[in-house]
N, C-alpha and C. Protein backbone atom coordinates (compact mmCIF):
# COMPACT_ATOMS: atom_id res chain seq x y z
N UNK A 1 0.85 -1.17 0.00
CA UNK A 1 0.00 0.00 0.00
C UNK A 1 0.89 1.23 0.00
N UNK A 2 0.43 2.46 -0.96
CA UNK A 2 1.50 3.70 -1.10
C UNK A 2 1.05 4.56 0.21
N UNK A 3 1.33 4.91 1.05
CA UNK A 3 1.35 6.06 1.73
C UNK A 3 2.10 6.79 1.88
N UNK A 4 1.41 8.56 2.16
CA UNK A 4 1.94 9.29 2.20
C UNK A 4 1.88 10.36 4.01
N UNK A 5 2.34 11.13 4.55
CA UNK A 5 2.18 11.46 5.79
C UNK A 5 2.27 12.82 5.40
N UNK A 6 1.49 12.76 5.77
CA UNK A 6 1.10 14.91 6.21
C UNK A 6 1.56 15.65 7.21
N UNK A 7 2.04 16.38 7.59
CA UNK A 7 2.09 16.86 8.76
C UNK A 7 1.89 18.47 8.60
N UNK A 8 1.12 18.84 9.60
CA UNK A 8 0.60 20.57 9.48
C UNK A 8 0.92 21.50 10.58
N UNK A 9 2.07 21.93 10.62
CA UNK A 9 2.56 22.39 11.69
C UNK A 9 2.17 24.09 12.11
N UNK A 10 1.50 24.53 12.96
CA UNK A 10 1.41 25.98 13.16
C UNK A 10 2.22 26.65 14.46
N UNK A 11 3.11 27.23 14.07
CA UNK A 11 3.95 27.77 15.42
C UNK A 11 2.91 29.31 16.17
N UNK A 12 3.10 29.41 16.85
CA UNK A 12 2.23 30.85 17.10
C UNK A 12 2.98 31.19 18.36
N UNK A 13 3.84 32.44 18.04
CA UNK A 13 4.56 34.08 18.30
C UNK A 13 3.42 34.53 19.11
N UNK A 14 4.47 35.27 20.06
CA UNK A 14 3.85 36.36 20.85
C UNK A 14 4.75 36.85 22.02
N UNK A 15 4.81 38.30 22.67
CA UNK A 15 5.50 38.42 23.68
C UNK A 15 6.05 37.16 25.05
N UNK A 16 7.34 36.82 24.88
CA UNK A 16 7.38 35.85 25.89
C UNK A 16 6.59 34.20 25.20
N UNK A 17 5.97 34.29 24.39
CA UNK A 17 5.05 32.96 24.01
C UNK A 17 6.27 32.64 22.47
N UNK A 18 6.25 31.03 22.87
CA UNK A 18 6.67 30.43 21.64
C UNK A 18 5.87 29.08 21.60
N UNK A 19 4.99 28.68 21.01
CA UNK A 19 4.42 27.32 21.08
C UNK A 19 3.69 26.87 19.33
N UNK A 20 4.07 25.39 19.67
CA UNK A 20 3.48 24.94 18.43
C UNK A 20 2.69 23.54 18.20
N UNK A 21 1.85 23.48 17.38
CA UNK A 21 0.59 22.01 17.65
C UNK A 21 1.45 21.56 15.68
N UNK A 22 1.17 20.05 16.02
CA UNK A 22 1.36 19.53 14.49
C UNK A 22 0.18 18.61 14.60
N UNK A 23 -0.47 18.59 13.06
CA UNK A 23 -1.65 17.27 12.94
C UNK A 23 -1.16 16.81 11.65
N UNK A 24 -1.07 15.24 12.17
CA UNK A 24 -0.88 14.48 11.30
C UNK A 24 -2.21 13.72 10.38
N UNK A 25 -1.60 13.31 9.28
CA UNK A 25 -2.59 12.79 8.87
C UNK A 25 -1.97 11.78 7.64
N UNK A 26 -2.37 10.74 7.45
CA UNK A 26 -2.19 9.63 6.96
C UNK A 26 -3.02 9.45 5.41
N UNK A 27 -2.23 9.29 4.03
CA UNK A 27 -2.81 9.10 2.78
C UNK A 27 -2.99 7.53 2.56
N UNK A 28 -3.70 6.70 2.24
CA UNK A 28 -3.28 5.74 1.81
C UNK A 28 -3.90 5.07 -0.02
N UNK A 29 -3.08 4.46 -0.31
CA UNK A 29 -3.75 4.22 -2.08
C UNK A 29 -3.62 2.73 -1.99
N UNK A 30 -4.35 2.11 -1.80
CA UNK A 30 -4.34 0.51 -2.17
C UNK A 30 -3.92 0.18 -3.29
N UNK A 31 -3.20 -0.76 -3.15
CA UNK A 31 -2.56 -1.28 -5.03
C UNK A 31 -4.05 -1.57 -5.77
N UNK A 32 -4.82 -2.25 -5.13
CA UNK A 32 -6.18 -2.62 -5.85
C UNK A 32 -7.27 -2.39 -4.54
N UNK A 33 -8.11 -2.92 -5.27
CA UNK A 33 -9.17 -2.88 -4.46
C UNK A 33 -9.79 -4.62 -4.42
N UNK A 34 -10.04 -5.48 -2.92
CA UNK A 34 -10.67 -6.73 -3.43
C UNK A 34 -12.03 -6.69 -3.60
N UNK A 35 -11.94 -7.76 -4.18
CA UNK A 35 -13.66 -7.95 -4.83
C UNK A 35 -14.16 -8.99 -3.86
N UNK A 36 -15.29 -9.17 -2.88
CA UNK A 36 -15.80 -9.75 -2.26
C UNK A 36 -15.14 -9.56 -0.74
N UNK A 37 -14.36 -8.42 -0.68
CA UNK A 37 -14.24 -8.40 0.74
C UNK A 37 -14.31 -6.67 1.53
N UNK A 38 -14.50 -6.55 2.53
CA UNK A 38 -15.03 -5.10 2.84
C UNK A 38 -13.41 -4.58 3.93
N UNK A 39 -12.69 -3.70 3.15
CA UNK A 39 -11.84 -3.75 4.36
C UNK A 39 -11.92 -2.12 4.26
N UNK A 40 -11.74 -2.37 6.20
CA UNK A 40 -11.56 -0.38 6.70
C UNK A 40 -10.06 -0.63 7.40
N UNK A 41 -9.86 0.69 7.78
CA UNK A 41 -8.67 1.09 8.12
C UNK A 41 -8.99 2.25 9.05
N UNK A 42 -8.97 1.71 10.32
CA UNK A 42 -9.16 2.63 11.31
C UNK A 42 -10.83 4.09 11.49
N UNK A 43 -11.70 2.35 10.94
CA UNK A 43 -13.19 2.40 10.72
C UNK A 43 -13.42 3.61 9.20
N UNK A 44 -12.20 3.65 8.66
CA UNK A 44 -12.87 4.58 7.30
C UNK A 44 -12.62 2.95 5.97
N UNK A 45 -13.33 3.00 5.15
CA UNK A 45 -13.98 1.97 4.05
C UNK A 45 -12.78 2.50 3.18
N UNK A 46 -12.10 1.11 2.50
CA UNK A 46 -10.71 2.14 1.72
C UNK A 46 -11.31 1.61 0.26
N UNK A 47 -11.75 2.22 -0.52
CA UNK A 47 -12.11 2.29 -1.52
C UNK A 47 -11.53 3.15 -2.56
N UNK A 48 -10.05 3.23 -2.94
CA UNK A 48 -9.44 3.77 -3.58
C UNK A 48 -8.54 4.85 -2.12
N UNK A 49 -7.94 6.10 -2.71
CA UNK A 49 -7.31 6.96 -1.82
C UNK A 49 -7.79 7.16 -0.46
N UNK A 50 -7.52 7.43 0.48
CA UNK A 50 -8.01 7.08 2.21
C UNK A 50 -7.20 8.12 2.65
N UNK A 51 -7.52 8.80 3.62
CA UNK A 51 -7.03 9.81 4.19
C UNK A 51 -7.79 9.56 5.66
N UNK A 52 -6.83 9.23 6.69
CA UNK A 52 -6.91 8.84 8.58
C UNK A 52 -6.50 9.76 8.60
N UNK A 53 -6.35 10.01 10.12
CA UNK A 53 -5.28 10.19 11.46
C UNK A 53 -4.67 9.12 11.37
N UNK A 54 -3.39 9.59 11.42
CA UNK A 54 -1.98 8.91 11.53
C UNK A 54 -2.07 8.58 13.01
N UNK A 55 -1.82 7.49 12.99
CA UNK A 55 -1.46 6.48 14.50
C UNK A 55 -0.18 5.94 14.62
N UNK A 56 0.96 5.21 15.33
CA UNK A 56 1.11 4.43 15.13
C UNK A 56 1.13 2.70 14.78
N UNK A 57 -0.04 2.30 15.27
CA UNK A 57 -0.65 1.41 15.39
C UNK A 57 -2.14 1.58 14.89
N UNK A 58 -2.40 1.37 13.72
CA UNK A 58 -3.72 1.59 12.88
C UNK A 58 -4.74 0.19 12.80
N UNK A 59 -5.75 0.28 13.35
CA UNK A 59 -6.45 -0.51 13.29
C UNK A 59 -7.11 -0.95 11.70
N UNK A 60 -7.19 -2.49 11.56
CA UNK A 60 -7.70 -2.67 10.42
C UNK A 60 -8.39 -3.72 10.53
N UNK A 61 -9.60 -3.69 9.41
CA UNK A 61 -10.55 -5.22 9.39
C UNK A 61 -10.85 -5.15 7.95
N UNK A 62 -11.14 -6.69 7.97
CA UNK A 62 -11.48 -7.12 7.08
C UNK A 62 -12.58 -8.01 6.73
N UNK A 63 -13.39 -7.63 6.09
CA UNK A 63 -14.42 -8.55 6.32
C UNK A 63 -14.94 -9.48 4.85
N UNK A 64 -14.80 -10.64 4.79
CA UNK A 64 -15.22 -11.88 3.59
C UNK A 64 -16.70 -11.94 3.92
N UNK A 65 -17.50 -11.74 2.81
CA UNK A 65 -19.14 -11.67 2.70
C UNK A 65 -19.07 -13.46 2.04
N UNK A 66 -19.59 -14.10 2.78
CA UNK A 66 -20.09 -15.52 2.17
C UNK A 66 -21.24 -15.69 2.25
N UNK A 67 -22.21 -15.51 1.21
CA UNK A 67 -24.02 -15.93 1.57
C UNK A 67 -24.48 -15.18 2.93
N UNK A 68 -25.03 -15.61 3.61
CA UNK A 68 -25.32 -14.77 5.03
C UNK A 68 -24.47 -14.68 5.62
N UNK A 69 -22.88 -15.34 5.86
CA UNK A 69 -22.13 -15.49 6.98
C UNK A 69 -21.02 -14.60 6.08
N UNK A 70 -20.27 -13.83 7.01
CA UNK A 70 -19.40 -12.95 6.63
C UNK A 70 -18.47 -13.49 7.94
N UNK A 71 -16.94 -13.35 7.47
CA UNK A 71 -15.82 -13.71 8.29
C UNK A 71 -15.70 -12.32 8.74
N UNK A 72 -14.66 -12.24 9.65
CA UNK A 72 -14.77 -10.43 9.76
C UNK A 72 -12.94 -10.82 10.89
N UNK A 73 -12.24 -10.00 10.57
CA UNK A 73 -10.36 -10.13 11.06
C UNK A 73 -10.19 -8.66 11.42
N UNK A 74 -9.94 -8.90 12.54
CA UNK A 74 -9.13 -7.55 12.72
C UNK A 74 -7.81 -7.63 13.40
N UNK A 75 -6.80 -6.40 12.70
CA UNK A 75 -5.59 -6.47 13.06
C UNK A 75 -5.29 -4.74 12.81
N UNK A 76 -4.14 -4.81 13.33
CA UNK A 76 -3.02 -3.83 13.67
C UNK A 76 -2.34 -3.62 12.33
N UNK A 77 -1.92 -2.35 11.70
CA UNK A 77 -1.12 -1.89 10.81
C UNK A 77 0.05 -1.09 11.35
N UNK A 78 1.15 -1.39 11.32
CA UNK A 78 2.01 -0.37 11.00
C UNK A 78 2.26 0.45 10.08
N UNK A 79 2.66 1.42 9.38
CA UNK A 79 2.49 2.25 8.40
C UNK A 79 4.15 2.96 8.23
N UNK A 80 4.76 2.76 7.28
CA UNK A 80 5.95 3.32 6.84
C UNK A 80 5.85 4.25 5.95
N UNK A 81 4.98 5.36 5.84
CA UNK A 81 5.40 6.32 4.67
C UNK A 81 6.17 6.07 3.79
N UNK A 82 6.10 6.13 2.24
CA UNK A 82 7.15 6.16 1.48
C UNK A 82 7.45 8.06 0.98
N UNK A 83 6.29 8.72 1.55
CA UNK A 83 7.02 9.85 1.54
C UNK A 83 6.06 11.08 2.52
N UNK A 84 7.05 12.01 3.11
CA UNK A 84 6.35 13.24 3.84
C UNK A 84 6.31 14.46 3.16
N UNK A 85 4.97 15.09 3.63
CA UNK A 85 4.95 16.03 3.23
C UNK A 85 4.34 17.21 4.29
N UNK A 86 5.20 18.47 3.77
CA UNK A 86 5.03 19.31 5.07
C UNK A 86 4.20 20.83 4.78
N UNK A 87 3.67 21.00 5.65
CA UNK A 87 3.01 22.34 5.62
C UNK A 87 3.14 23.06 6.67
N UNK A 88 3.75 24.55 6.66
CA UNK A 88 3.45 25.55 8.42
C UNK A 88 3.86 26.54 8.23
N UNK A 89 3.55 27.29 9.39
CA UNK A 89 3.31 28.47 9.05
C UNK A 89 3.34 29.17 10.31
N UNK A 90 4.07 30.53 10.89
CA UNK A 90 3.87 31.01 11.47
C UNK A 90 2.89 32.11 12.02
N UNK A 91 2.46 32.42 13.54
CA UNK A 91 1.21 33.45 13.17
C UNK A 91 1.21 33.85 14.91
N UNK A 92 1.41 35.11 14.54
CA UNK A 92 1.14 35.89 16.04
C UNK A 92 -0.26 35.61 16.32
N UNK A 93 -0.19 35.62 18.03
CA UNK A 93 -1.65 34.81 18.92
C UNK A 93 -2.01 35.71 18.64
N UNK A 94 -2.40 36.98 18.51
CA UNK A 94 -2.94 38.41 18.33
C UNK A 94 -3.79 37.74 16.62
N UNK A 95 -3.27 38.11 15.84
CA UNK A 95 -3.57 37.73 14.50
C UNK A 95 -4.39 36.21 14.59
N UNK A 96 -3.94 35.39 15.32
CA UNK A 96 -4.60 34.23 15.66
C UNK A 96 -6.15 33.98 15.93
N UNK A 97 -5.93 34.74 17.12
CA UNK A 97 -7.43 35.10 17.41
C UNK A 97 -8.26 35.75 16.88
N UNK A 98 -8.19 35.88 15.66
CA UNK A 98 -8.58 36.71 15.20
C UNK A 98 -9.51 36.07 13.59
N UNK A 99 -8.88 35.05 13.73
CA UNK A 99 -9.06 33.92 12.68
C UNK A 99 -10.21 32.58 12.31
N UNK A 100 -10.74 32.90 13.49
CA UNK A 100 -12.00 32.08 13.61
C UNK A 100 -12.33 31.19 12.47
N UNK A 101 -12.21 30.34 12.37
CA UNK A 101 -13.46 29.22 11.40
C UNK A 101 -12.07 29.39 10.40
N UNK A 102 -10.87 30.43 9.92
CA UNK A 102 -10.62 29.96 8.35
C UNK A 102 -9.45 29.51 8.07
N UNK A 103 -9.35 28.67 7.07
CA UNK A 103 -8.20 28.06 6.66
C UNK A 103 -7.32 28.89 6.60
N UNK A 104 -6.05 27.98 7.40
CA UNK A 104 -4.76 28.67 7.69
C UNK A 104 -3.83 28.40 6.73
N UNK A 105 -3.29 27.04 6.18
CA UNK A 105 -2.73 26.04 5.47
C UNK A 105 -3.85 25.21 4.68
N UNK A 106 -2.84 25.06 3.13
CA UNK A 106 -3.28 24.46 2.19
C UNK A 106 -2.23 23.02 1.96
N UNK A 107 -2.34 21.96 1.30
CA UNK A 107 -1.57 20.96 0.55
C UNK A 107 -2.27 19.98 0.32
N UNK A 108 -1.66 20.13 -1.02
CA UNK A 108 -2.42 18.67 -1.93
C UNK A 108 -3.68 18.70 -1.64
N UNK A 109 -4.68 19.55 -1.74
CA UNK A 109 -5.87 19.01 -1.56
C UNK A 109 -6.76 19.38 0.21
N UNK A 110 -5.55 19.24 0.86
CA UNK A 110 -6.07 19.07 2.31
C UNK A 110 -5.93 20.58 2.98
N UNK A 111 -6.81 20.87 3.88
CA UNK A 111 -6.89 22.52 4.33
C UNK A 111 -6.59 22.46 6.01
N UNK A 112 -6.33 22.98 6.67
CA UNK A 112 -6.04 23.55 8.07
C UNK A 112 -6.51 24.37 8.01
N UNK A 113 -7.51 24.04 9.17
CA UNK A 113 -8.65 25.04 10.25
C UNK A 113 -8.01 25.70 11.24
N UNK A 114 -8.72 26.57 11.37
CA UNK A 114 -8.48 27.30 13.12
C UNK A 114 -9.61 27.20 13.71
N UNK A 115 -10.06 26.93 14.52
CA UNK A 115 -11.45 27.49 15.56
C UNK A 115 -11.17 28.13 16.93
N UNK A 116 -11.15 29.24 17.07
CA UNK A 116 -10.81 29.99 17.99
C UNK A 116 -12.00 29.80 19.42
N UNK A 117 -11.55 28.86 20.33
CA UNK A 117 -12.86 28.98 21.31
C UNK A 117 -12.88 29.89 22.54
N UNK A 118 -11.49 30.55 22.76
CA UNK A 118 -11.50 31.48 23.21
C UNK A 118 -10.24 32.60 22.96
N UNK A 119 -9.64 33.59 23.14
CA UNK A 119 -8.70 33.47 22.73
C UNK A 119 -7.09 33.01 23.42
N UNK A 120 -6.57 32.72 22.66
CA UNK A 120 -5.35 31.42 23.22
C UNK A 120 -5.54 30.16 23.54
N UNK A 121 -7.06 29.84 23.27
CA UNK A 121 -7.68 28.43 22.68
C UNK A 121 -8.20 28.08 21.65
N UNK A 122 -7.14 27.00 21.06
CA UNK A 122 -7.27 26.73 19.78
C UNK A 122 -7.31 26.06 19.42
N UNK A 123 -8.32 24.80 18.17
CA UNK A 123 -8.85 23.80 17.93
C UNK A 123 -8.57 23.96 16.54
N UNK A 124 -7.32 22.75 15.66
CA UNK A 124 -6.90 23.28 14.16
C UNK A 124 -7.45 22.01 13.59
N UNK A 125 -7.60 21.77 12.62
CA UNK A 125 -8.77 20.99 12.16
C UNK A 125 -8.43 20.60 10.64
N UNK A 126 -7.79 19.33 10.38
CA UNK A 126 -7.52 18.83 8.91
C UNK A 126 -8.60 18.40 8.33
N UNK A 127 -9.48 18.83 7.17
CA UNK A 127 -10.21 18.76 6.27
C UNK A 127 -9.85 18.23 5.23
N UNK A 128 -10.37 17.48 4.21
CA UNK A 128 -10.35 16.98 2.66
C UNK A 128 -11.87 16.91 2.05
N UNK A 129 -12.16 17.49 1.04
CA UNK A 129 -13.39 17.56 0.58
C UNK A 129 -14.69 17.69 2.09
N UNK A 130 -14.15 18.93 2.62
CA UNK A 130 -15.14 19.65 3.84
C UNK A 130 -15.66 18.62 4.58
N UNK A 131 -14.38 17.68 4.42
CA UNK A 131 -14.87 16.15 5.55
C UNK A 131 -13.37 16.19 6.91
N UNK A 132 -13.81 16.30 7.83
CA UNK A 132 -12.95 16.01 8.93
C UNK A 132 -11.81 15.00 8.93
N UNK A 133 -10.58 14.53 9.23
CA UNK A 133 -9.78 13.92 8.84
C UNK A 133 -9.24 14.13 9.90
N UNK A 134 -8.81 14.50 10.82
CA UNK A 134 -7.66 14.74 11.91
C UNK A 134 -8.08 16.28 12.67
N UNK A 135 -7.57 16.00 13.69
CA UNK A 135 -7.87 17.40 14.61
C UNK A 135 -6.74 17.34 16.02
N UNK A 136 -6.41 18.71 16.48
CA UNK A 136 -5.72 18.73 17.91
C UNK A 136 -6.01 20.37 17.94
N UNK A 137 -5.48 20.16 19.41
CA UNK A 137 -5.39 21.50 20.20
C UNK A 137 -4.62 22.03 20.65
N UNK A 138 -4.54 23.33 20.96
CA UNK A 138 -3.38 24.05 21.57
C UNK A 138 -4.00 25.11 22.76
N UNK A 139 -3.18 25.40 23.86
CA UNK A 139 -3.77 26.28 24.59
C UNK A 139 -2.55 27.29 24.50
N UNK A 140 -2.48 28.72 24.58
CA UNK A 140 -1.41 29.52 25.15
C UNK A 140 -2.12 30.64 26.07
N UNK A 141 -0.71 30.89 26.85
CA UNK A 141 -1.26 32.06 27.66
C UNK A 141 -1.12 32.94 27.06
C-alpha cells in the first residue's frame, strides 16, 4: 500500500510565548481494491485513496461476505510512509485570534482550520473535501 504522511505544523509568536501544535494525517492508495471483501482502516472503508489520522498502530478489518455469513479479522497496521509532506506556518496569537473558522494552510488538496474557542484556545482541524480527517489542540497564555 502507497502512503503518504502529512504533517501541518502551526507555530504561534507572541511576547514571551513560543508554542506549536502539528496534525498528522495519513494518505493511503491501495494497489487494488478486493472484490468480495469489505476492508476499513481505522473504521474509514478504503475504496481507492483514504485519508486517517496517523497512529502508530492503525487498526484494520477485514471482512469476507459468504451468503449470510461474513468472516470479519481484525488487526493492527504499522504504516511506513514512502514519503512526507510538510506544511506551516507562522502566526502571532494576536492575529490568531482573530481567525475564527478559516483556513490557515493548504496541501495537496487538504486545508487547516483554526477554531478559535477562546482566545489562546485553539482547535486546528484537517479537512479533505469539507470532511474532517484529523484534529488537535493548543492552549497559550
Amino acid at each position: 500500500m502507497n502512503a503518504t504522511l502529512y504533517a501541518f505544523e502551526v507555530k504561534v509568536i507572541g511576547e514571551n510565548l513560543n508554542a506549536s501544535v502539528t496534525i498528522y494525517v495519513l494518505k493511503l492508495v491501495p494497489p487494488f481494491i478486493p472484490n468480495g471483501f469489505n476492508v476499513t482502516i481505522n473504521a474509514h472503508p478504503i475504496e481507492g485513496p483514504t485519508f486517517i489520522p496517523y497512529a502508530e498502530k492503525i487498526p484494520v478489518s477485514v471482512e469476507a461476505k459468504r451468503g449470510n455469513n461474513g468472516v470479519k479479522t481484525t488487526s493492527y497496521l504499522k504504516v511506513r510512509p514512502q514519503e512526507v509532506k510538510k506544511a506551516s506556518g507562522v502566526c502571532r496569537k494576536e492575529r490568531l485570534d482573530e481567525l475564527n473558522g478559516s483556513t490557515i494552510l493548504t496541501l495537496d488538496g487538504l486545508s487547516l482550520s483554526v477554531n478559535v474557542h477562546e482566545p489562546g484556545n485553539y482547535v486546528f482541524t484537517v479537512l479533505y473535501n469539507s470532511t474532517e480527517i484529523s484534529s488537535g489542540g493548543l492552549t497559550v497564555g
